[in-house]
Protein backbone atom coordinates (compact mmCIF):
# COMPACT_ATOMS: atom_id res chain seq x y z
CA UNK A 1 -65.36 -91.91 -37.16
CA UNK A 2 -61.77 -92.09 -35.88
CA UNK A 3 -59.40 -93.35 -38.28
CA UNK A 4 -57.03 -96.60 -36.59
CA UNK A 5 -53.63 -95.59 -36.29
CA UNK A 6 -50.61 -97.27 -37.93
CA UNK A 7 -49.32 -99.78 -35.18
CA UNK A 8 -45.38 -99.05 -35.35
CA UNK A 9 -45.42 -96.15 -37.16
CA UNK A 10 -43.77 -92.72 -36.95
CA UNK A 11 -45.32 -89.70 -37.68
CA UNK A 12 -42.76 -86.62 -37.99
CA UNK A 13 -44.19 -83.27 -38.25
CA UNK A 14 -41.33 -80.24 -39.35
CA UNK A 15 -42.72 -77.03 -39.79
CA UNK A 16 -41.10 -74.89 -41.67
CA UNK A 17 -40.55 -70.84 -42.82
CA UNK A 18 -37.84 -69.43 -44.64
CA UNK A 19 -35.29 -72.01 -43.71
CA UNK A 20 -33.98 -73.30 -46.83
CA UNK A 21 -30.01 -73.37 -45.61
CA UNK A 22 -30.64 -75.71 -42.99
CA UNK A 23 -33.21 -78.39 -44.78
CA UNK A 24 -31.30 -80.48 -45.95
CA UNK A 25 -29.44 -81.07 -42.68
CA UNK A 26 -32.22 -81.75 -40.85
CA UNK A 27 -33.93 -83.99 -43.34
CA UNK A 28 -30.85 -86.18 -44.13
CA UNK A 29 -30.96 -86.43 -40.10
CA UNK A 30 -34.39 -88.10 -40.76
CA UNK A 31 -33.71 -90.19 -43.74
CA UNK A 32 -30.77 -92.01 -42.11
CA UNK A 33 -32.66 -92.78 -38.94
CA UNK A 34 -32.26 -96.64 -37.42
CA UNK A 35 -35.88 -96.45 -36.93
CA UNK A 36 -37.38 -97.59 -40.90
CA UNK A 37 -41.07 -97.05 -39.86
CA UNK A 38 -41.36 -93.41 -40.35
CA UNK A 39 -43.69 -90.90 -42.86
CA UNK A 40 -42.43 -87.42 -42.49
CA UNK A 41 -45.15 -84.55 -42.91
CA UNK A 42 -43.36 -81.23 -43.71
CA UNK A 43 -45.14 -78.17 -43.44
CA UNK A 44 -44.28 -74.89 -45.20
CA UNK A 45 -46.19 -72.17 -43.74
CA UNK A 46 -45.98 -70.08 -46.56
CA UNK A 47 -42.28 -69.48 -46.89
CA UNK A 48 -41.16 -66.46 -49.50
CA UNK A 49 -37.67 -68.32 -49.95
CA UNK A 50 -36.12 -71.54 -51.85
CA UNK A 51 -37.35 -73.97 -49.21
CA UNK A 52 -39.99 -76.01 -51.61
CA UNK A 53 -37.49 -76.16 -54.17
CA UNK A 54 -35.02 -77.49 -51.71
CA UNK A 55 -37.25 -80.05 -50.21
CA UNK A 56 -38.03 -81.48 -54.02
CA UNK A 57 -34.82 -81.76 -55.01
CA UNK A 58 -33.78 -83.37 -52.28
CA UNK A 59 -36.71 -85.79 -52.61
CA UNK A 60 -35.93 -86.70 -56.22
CA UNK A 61 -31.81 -86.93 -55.56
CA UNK A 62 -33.51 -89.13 -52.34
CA UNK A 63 -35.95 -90.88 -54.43
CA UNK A 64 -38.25 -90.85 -51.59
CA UNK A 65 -41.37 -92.70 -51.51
CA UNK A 66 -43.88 -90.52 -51.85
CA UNK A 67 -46.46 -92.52 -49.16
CA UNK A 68 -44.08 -91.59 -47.05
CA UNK A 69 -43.65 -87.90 -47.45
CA UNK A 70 -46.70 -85.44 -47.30
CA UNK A 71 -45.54 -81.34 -48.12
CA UNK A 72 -48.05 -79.54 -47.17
CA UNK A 73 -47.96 -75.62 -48.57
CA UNK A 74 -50.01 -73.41 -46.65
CA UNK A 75 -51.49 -70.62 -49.15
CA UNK A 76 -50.67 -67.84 -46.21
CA UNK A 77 -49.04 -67.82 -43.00
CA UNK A 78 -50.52 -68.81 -40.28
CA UNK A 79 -47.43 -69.26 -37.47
CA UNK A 80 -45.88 -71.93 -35.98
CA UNK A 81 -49.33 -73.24 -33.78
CA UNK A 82 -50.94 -73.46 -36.71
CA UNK A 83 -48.64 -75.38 -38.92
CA UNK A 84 -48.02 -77.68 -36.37
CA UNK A 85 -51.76 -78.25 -35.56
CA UNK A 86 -51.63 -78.95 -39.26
CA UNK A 87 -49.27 -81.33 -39.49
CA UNK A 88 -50.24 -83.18 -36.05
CA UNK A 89 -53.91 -84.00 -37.62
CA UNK A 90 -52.35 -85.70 -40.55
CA UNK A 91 -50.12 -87.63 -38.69
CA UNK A 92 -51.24 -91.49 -39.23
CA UNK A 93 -48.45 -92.91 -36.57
CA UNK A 94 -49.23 -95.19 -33.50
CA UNK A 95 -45.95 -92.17 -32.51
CA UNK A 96 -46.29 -88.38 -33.23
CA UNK A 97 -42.72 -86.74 -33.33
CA UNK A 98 -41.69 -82.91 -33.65
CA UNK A 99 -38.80 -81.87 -35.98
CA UNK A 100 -37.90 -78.25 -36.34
CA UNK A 101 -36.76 -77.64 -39.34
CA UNK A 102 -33.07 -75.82 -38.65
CA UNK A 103 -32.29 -78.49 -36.01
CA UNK A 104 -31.28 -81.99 -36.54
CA UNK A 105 -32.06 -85.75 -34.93
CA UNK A 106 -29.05 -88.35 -33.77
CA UNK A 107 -29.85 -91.01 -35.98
CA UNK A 108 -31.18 -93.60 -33.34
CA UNK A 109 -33.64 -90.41 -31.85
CA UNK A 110 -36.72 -91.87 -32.93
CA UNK A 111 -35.50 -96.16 -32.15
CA UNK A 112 -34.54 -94.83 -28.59
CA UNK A 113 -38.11 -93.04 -28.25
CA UNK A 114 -40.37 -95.55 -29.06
CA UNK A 115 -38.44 -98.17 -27.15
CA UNK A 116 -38.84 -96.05 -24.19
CA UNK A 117 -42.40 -95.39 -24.57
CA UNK A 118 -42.84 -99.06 -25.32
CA UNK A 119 -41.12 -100.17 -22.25
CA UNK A 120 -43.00 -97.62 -19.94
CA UNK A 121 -46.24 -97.61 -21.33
CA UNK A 122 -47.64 -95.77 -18.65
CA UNK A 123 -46.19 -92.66 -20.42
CA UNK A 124 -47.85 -90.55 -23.01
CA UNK A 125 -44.76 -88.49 -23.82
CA UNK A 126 -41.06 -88.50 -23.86
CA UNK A 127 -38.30 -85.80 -24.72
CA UNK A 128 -34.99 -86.15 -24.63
CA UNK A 129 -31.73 -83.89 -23.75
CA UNK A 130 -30.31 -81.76 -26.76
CA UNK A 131 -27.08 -79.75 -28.21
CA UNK A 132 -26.54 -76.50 -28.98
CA UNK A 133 -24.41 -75.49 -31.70
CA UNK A 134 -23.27 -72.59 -34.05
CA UNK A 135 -23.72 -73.22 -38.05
CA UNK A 136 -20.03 -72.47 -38.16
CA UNK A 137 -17.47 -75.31 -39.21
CA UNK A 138 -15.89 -75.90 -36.43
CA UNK A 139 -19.16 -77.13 -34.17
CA UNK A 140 -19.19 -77.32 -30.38
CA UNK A 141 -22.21 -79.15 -29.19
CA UNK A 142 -23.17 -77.98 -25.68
CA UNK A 143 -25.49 -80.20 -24.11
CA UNK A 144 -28.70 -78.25 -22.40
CA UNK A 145 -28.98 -78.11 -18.44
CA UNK A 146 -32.39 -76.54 -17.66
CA UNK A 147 -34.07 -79.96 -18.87
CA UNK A 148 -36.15 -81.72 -15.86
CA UNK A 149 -36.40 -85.38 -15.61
CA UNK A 150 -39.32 -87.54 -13.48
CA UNK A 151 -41.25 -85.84 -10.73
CA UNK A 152 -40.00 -82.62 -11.50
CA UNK A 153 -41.42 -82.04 -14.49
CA UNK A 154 -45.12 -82.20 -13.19
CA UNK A 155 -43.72 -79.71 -10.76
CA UNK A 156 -42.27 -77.11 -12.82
CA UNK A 157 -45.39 -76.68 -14.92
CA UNK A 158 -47.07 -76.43 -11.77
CA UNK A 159 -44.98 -73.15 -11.27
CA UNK A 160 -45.73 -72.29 -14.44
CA UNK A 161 -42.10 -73.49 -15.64
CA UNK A 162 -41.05 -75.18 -18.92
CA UNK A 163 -38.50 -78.54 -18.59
CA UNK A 164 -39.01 -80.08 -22.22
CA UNK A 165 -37.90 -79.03 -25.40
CA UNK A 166 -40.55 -79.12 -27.91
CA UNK A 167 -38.46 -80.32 -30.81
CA UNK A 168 -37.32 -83.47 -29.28
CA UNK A 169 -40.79 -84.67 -28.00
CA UNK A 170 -42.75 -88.40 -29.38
CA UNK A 171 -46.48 -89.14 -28.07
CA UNK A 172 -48.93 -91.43 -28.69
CA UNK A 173 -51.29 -90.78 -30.98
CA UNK A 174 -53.67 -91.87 -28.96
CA UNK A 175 -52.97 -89.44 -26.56
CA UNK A 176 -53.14 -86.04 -29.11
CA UNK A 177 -56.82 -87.61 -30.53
CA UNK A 178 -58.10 -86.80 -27.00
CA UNK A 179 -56.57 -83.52 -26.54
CA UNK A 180 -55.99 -82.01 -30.05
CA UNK A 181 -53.40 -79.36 -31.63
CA UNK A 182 -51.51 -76.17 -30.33
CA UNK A 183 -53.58 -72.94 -29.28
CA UNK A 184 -53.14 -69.94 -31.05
CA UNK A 185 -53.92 -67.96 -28.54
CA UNK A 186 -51.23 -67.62 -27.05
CA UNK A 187 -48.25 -66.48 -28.96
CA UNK A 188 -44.70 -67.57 -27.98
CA UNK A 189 -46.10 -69.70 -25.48
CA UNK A 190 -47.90 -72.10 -27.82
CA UNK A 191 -45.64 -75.45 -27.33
CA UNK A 192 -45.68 -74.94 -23.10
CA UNK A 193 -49.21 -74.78 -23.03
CA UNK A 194 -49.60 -78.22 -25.43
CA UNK A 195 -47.44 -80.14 -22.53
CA UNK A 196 -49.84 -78.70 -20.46
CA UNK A 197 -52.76 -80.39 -22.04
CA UNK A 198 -51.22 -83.50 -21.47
CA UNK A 199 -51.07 -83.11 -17.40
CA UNK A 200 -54.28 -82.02 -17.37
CA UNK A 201 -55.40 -85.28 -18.02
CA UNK A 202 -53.32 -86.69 -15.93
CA UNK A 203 -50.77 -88.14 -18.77
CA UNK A 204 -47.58 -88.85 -17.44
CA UNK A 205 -44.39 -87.67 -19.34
CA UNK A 206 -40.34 -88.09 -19.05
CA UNK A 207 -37.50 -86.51 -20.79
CA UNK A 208 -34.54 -89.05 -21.87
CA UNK A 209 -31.13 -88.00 -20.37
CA UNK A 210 -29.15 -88.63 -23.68
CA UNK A 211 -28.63 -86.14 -26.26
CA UNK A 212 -30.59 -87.30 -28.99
CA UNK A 213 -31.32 -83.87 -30.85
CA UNK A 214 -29.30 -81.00 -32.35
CA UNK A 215 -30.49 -77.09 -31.46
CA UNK A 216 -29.32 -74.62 -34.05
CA UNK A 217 -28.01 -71.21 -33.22
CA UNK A 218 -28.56 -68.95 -35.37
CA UNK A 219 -29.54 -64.56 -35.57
CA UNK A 220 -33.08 -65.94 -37.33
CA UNK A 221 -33.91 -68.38 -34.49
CA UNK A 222 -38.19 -68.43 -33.54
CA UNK A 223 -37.16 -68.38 -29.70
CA UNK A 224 -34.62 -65.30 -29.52
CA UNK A 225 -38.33 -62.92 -30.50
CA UNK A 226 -39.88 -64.67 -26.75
CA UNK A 227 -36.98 -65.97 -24.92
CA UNK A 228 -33.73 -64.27 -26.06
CA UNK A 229 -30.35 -65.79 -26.50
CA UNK A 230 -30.56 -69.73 -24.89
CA UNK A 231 -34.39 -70.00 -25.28
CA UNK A 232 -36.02 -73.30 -26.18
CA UNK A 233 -36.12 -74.98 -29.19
CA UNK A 234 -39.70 -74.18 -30.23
């Protein structure tokens, strides 16, 4: 029997390997959100480094409520599909969001999102535009410009393209019980052909023109193995 979603409710998935210097970034970007109605499901895909210590700590100096925050720690490493798939079937939100965990969310990300989706509910899934930067101390942010917005998008995964940045994207939940988690049979390519899932039924789905996420740079980066220097957030 399918369980009723939370009306309201946020569901944040971050997966995460081996990226303990950028956690607490990202999750202070999620704690200070103007959205309140959010549980955060973080999992480690059996990092080797400090990253569960990390996230603990920061939960007790956080004191964060604990129906809030599920950490799930795989016992081996099964790649970013995987983890994802993971964390997408515990989700209990009306709204699934994805969170890498190196990158960081503008604090209204997730208000913005579900407004949007609320006010065009014919839409199953929004992104939004997104920064690069350099973890150095003196940041530029460079907004992206590949991003498609409206028609388009239908049209460039008709060509096989890619126009949404998997790290900034919200659905229904709704939507992901009918079509389910990430492949893993296709590695690299595992976050294009989830979008695809949701044109194949015909789901409609935007990208929001403000910058409203915040795409690390950095030698370690999952994209630079499939798409080299300027590759998607995925």
């Amino acid at each position: 029997m399918m369980m009723k979603r939370e009306p309201g409710m946020v569901s944040v998935v971050i997966t995460n390997f081996n990226r303990e210097l950028y956690l607490i970034e990202c999750l202070d970007s999620l704690l200070h959100q103007t959205y309140l109605n959010i549980e955060i499901i973080f999992v480690d895909d059996a990092s080797t480094d400090r990253s569960i210590e990390v996230v603990h700590s920061w939960m007790t100096e956080n004191e964060v409520n604990l129906d809030r925050f599920i950490l799930v720690r795989l016992p081996r490493n099964v790649g970013y599909a995987g983890a994802l798939s993971t964390g997408l079937f515990l989700a209990r939100g009306e709204y699934i969001a994805v969170q890498d965990s190196d990158d960081f969310s503008h604090g209204a990300r997730f208000e913005k999102q579900v407004n949007f989706l609320q006010n065009h509910p014919e839409l199953a899934l929004v992104g939004c535009n997104y920064a690069s930067f350099k973890s150095e101390l003196n940041r530029q942010y460079i907004p992206a410009n590949w991003l498609k917005y409206g028609e388009e998008i239908r049209k460039v995964y008709q060509n096989g393209g890619h126009c949404v940045c998997n790290g900034t994207i919200m659905f229904r939940g709704a939507i992901f019980d009918q079509i389910g988690g990430l492949t893993r049979r296709i590695d690299g390519a595992e976050d294009y052909e989830f979008i695809v899932k949701f044109l194949n039924i015909g789901a409609r789905i935007e990208n929001i023109r403000e910058v409203l996420y915040y795409y690390r740079l950095h030698s370690n980066q999952r994209s630079l193995a499939y798409f080299g220097k300027g590759g998607d957030s995925s």
